[in-house]
PDB file of N, CA and C in Angstrom:
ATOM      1  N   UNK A   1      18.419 -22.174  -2.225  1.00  0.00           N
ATOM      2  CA  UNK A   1      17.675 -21.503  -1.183  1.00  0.00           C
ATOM      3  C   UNK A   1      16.655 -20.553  -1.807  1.00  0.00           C
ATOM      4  N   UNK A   2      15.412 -20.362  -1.343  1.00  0.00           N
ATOM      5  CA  UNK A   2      14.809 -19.623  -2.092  1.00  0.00           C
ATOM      6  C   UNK A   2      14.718 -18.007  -1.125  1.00  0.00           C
ATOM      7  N   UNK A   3      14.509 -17.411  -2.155  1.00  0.00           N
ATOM      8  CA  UNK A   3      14.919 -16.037  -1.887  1.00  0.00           C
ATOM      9  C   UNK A   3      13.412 -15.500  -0.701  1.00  0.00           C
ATOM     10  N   UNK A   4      13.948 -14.617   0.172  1.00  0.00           N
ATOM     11  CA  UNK A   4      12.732 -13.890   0.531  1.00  0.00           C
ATOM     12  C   UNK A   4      12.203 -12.938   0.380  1.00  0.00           C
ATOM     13  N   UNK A   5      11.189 -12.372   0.366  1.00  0.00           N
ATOM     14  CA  UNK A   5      10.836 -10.985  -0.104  1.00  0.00           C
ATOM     15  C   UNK A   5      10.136  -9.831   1.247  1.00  0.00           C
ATOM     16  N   UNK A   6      10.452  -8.755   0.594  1.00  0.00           N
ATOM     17  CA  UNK A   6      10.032  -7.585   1.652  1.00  0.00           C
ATOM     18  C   UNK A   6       9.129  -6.628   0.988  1.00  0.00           C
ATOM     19  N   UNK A   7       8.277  -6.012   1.516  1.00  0.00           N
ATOM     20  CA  UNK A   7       7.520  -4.962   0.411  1.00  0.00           C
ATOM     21  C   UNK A   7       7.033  -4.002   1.634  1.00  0.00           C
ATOM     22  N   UNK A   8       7.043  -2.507   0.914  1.00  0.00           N
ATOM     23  CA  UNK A   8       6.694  -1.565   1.939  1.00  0.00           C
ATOM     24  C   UNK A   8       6.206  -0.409   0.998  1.00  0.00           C
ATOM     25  N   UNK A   9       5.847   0.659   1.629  1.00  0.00           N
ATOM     26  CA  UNK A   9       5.687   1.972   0.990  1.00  0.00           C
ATOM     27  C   UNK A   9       6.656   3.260   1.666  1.00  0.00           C
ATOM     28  N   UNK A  10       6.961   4.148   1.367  1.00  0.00           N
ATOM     29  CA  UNK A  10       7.803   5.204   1.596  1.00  0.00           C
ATOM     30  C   UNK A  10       7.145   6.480   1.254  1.00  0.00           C
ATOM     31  N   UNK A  11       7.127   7.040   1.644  1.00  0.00           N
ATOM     32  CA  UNK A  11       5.863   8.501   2.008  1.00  0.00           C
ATOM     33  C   UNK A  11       7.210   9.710   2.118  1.00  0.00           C
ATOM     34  N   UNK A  12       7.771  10.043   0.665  1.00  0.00           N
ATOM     35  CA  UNK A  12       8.742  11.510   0.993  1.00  0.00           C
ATOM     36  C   UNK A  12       7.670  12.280   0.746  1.00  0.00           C
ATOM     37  N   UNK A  13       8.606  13.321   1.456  1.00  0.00           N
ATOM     38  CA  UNK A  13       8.096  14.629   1.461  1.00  0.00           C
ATOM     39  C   UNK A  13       7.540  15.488   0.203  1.00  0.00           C
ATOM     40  N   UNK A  14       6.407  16.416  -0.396  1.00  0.00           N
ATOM     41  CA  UNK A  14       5.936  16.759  -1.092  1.00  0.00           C
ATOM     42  C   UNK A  14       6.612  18.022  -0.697  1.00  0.00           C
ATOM     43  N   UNK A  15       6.457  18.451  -2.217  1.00  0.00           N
ATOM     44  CA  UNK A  15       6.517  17.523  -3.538  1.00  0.00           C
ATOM     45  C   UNK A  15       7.821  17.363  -3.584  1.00  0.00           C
ATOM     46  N   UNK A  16       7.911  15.676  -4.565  1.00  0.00           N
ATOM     47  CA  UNK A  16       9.172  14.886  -4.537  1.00  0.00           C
ATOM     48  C   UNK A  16       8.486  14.600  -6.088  1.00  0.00           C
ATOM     49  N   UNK A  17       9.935  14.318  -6.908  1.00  0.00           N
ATOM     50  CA  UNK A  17       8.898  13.980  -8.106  1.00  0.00           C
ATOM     51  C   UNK A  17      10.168  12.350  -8.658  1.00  0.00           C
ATOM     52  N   UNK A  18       9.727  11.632  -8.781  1.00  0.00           N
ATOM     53  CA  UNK A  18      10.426  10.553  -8.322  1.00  0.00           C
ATOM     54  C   UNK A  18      11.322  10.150  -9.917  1.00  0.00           C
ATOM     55  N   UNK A  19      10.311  10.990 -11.136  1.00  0.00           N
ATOM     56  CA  UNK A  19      11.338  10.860 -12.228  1.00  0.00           C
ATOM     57  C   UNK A  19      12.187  11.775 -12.403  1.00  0.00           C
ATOM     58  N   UNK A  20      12.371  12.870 -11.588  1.00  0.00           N
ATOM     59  CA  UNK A  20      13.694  13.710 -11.626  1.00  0.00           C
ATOM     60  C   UNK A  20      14.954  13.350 -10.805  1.00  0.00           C
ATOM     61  N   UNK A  21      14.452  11.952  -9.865  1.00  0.00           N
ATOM     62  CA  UNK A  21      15.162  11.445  -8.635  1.00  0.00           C
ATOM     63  C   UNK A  21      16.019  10.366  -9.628  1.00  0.00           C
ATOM     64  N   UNK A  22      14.938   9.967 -10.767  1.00  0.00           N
ATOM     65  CA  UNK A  22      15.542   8.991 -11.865  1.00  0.00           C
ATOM     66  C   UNK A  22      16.065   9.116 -13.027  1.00  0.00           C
ATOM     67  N   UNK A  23      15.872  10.671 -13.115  1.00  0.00           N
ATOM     68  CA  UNK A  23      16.490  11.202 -14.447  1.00  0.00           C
ATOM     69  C   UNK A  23      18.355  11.307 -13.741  1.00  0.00           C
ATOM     70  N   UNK A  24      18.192  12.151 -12.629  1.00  0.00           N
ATOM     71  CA  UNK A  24      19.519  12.243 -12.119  1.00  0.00           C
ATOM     72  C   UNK A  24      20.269  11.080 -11.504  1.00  0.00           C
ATOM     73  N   UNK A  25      20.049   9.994 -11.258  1.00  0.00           N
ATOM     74  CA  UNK A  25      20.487   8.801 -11.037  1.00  0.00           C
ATOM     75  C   UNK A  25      21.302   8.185 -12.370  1.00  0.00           C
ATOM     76  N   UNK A  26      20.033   8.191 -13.692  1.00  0.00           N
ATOM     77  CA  UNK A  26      20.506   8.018 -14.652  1.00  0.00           C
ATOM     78  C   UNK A  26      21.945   8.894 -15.326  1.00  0.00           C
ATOM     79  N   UNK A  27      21.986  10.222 -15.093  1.00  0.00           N
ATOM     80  CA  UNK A  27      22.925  11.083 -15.771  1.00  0.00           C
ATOM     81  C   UNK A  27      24.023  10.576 -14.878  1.00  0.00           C
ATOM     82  N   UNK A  28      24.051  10.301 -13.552  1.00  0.00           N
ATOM     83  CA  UNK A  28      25.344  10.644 -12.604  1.00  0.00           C
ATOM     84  C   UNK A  28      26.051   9.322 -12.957  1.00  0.00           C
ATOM     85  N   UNK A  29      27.261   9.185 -13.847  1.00  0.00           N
ATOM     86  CA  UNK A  29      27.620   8.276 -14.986  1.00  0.00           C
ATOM     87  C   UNK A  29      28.824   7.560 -13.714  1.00  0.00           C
ATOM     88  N   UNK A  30      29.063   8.119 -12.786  1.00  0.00           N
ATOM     89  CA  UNK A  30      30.001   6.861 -11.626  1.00  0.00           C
ATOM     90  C   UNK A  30      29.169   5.844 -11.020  1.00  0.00           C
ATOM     91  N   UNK A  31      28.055   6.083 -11.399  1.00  0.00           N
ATOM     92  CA  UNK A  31      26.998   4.930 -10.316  1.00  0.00           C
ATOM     93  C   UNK A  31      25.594   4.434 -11.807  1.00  0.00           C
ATOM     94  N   UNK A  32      25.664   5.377 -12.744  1.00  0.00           N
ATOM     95  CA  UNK A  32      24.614   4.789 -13.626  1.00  0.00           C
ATOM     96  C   UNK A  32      24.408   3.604 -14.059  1.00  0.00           C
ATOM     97  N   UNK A  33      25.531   2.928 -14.300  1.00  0.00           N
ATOM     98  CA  UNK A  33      25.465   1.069 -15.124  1.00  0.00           C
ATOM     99  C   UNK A  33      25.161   0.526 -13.699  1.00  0.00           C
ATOM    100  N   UNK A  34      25.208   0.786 -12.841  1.00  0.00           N
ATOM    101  CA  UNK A  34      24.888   0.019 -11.874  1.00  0.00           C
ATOM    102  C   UNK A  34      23.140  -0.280 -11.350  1.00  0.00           C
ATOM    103  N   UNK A  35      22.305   0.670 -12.184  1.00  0.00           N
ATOM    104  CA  UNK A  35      20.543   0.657 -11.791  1.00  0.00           C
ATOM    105  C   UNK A  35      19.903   0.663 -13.327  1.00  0.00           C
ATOM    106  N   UNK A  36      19.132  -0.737 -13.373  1.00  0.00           N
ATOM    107  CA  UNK A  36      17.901  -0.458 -14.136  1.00  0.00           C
ATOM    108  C   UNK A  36      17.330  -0.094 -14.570  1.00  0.00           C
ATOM    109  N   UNK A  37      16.846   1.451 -15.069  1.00  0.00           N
ATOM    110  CA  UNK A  37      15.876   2.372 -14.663  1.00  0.00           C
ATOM    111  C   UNK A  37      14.802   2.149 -16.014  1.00  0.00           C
ATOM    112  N   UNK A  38      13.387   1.765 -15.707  1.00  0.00           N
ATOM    113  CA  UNK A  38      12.239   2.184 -16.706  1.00  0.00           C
ATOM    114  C   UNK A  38      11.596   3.153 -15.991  1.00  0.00           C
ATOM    115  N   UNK A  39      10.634   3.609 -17.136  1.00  0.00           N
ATOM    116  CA  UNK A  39       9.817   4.897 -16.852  1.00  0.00           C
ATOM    117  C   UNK A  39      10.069   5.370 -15.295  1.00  0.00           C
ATOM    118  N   UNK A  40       9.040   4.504 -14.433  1.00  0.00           N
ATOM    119  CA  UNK A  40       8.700   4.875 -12.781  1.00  0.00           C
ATOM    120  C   UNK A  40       9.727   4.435 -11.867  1.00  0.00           C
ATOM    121  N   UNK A  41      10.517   3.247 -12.134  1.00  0.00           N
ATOM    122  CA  UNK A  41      10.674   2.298 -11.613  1.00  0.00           C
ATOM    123  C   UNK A  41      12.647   2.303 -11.646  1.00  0.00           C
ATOM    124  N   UNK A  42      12.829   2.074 -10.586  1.00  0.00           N
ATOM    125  CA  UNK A  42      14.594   1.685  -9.869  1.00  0.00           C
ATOM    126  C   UNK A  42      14.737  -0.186  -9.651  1.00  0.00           C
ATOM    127  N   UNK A  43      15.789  -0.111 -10.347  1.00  0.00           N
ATOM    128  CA  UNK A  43      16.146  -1.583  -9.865  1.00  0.00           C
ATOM    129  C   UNK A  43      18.026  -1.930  -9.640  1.00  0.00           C
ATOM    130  N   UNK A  44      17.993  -2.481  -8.579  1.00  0.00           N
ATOM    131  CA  UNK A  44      19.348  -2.418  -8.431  1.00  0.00           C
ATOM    132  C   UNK A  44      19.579  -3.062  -7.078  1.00  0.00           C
ATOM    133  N   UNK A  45      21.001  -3.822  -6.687  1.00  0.00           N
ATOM    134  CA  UNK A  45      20.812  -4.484  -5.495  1.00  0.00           C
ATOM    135  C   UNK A  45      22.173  -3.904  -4.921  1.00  0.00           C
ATOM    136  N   UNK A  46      22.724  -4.078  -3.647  1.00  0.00           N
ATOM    137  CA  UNK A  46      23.211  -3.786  -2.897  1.00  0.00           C
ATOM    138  C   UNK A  46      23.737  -4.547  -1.295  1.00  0.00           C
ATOM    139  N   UNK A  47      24.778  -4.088  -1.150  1.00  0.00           N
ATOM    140  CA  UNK A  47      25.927  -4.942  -0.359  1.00  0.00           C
ATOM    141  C   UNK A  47      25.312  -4.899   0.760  1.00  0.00           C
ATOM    142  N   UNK A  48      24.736  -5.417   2.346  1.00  0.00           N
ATOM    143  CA  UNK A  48      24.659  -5.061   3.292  1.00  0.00           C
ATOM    144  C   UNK A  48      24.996  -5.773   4.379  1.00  0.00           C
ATOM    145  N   UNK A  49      24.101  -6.922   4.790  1.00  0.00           N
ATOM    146  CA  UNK A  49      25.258  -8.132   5.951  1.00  0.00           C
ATOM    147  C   UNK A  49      25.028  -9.089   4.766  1.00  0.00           C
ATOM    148  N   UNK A  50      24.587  -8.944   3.606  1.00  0.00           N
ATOM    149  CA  UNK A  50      24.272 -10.069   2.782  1.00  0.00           C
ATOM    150  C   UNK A  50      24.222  -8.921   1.050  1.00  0.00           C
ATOM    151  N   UNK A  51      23.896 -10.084   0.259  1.00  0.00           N
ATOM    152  CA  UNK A  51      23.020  -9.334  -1.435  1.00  0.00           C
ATOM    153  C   UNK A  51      21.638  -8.692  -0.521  1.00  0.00           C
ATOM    154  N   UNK A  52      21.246  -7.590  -1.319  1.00  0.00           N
ATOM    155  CA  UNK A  52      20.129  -7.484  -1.361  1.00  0.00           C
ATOM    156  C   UNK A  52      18.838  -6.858  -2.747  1.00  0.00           C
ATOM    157  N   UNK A  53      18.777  -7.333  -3.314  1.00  0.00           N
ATOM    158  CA  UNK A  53      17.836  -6.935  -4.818  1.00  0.00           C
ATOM    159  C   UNK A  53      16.642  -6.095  -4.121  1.00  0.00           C
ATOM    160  N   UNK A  54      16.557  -5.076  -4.807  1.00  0.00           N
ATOM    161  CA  UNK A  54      15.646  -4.201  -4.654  1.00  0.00           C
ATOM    162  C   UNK A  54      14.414  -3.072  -5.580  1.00  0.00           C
ATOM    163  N   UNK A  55      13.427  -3.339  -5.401  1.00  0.00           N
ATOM    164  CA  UNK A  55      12.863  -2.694  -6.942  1.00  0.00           C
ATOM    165  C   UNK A  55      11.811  -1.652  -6.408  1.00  0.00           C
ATOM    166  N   UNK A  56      11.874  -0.187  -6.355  1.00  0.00           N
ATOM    167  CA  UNK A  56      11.269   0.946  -6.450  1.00  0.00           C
ATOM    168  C   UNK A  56       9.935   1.611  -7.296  1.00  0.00           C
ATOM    169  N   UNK A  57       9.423   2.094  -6.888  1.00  0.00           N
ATOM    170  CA  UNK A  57       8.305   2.362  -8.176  1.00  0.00           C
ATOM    171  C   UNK A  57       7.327   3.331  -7.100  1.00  0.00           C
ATOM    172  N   UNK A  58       7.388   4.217  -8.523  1.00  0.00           N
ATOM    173  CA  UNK A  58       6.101   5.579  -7.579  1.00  0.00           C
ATOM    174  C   UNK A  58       5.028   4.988  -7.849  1.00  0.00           C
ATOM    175  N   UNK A  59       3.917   4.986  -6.723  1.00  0.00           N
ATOM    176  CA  UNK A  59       2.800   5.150  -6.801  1.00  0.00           C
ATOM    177  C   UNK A  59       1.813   6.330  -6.882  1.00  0.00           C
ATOM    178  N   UNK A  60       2.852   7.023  -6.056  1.00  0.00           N
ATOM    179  CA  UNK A  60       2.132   8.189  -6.244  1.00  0.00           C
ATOM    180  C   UNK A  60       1.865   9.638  -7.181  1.00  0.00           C
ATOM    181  N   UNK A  61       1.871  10.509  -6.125  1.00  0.00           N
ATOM    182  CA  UNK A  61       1.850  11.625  -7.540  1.00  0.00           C
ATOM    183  C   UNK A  61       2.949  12.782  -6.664  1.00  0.00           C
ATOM    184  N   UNK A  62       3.565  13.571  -7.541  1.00  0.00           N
ATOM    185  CA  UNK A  62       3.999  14.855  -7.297  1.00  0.00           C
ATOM    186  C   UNK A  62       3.889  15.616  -5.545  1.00  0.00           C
ATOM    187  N   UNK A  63       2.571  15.602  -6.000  1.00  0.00           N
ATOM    188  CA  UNK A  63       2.015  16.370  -4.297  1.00  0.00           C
ATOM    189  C   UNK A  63       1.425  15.305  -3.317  1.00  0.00           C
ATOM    190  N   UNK A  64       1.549  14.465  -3.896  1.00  0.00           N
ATOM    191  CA  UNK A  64       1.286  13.146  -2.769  1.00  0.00           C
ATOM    192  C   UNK A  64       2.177  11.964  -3.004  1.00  0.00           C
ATOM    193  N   UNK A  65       3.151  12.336  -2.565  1.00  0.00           N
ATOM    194  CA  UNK A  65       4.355  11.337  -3.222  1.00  0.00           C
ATOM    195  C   UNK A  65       4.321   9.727  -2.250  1.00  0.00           C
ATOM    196  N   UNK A  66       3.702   8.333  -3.389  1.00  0.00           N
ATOM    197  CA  UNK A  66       4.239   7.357  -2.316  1.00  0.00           C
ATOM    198  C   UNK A  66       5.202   6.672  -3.758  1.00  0.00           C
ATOM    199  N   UNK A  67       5.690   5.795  -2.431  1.00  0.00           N
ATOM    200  CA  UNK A  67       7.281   4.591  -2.992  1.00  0.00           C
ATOM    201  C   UNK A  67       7.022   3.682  -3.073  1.00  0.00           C
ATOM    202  N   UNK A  68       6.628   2.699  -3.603  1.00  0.00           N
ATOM    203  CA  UNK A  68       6.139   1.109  -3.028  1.00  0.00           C
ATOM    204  C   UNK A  68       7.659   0.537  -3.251  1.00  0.00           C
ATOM    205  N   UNK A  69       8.694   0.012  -2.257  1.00  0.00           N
ATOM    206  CA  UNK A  69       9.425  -0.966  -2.293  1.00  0.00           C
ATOM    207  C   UNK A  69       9.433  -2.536  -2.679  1.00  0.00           C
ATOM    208  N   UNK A  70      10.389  -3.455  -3.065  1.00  0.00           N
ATOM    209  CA  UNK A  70      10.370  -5.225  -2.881  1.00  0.00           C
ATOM    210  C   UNK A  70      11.731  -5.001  -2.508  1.00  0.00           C
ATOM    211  N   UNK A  71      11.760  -5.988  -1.882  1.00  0.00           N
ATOM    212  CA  UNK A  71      13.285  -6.161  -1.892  1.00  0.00           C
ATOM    213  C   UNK A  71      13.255  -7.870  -1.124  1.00  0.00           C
ATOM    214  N   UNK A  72      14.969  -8.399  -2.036  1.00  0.00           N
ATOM    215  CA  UNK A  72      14.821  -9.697  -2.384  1.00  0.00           C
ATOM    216  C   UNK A  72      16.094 -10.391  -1.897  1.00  0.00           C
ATOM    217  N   UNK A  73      16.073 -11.296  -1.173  1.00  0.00           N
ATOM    218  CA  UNK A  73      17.603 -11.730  -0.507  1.00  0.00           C
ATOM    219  C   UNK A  73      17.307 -13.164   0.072  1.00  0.00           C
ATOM    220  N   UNK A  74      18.621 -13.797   0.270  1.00  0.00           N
ATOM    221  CA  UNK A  74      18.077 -14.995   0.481  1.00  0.00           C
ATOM    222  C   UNK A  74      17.864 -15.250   2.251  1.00  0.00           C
ATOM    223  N   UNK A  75      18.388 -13.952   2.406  1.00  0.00           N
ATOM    224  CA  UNK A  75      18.173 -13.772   4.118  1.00  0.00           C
ATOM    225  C   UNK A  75      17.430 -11.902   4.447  1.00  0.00           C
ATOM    226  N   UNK A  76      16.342 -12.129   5.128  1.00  0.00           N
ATOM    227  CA  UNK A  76      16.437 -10.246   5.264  1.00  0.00           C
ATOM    228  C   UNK A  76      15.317 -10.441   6.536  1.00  0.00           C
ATOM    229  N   UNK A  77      16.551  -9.950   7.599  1.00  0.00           N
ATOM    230  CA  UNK A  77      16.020  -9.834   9.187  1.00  0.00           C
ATOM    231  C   UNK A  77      15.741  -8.331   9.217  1.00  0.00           C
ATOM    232  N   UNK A  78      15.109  -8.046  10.224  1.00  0.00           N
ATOM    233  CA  UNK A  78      14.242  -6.717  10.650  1.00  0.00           C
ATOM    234  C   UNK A  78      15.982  -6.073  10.285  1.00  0.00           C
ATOM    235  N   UNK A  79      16.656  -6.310  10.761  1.00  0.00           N
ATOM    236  CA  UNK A  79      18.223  -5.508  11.091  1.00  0.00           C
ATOM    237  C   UNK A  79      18.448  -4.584   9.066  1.00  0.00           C
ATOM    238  N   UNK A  80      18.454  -6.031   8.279  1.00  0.00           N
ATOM    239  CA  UNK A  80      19.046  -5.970   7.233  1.00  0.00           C
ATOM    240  C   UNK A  80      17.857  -5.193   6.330  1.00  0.00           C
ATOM    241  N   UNK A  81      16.716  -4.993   6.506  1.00  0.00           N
ATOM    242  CA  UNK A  81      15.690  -4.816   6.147  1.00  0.00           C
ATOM    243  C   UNK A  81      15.513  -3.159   6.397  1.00  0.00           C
ATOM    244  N   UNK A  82      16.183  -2.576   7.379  1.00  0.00           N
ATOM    245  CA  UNK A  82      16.082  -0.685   7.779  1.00  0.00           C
ATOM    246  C   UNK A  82      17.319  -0.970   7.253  1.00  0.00           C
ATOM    247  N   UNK A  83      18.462  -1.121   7.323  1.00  0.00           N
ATOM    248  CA  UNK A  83      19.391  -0.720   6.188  1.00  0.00           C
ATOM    249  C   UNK A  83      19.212  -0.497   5.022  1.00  0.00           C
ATOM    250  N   UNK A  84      18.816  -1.531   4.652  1.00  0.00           N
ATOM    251  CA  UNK A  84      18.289  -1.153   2.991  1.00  0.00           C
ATOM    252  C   UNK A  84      17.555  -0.191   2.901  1.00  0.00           C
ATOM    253  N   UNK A  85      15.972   0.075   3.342  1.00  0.00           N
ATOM    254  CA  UNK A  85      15.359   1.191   3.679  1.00  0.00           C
ATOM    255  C   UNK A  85      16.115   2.460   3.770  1.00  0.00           C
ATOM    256  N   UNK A  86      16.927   2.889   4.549  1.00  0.00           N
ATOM    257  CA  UNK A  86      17.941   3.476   4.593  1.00  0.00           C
ATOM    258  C   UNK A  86      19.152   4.006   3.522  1.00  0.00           C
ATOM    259  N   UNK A  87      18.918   2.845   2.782  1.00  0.00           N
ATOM    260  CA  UNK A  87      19.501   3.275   1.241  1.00  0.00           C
ATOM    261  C   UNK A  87      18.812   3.847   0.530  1.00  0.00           C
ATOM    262  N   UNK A  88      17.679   3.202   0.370  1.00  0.00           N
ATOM    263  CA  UNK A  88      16.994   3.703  -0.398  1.00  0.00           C
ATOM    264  C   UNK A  88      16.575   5.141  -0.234  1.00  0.00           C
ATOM    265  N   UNK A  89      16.567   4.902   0.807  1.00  0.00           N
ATOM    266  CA  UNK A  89      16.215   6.539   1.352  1.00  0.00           C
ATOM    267  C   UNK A  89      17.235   7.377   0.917  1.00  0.00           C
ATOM    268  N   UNK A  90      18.172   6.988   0.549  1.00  0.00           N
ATOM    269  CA  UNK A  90      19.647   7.898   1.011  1.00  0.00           C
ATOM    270  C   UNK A  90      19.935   8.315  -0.947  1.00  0.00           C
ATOM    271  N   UNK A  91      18.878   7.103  -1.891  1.00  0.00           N
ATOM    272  CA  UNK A  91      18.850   7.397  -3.648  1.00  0.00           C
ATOM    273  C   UNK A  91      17.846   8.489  -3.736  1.00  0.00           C
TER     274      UNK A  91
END
């Protein structure tokens, strides 16, 4: 089956600085082997009505903070699609 894809942007609140969001992801050692992390960028997938693969990355800056999302599953309905969002929101 081939996989489908989702892509969005995420607009937190300023200032957000998205490598201190990834420095502490990285240190917090009960959940660390579980994400990817280069320079900008989160990768890691997650349980929801299905898999879902998901890859993060700032676009923006400090005082204008954007998120560009993908996210990758072999099913992803509007439903399964704000959940994830929702996670992500919640890293």
């Amino acid at each position: 089956m081939k996989l489908q894809t989702n892509e969005g942007k995420l607009y937190p609140e300023d200032p957000f600085d998205f490598k201190q969001s990834l420095n502490f992801i990285d240190k917090f050692f009960p959940s660390s082997h579980n994400f990817v992390i280069l320079e900008n960028q989160l990768k890691t997938a997650v349980q929801i009505d299905n898999t879902v693969g998901f890859k993060v990355e700032s676009t923006g800056t400090v005082e204008d903070p954007v998120l560009h999302y993908q996210l990758f599953s072999e099913q992803l309905d509007k439903n399964t699609v704000d959940k994830v969002i929702d996670r992500i929101t919640f890293f």
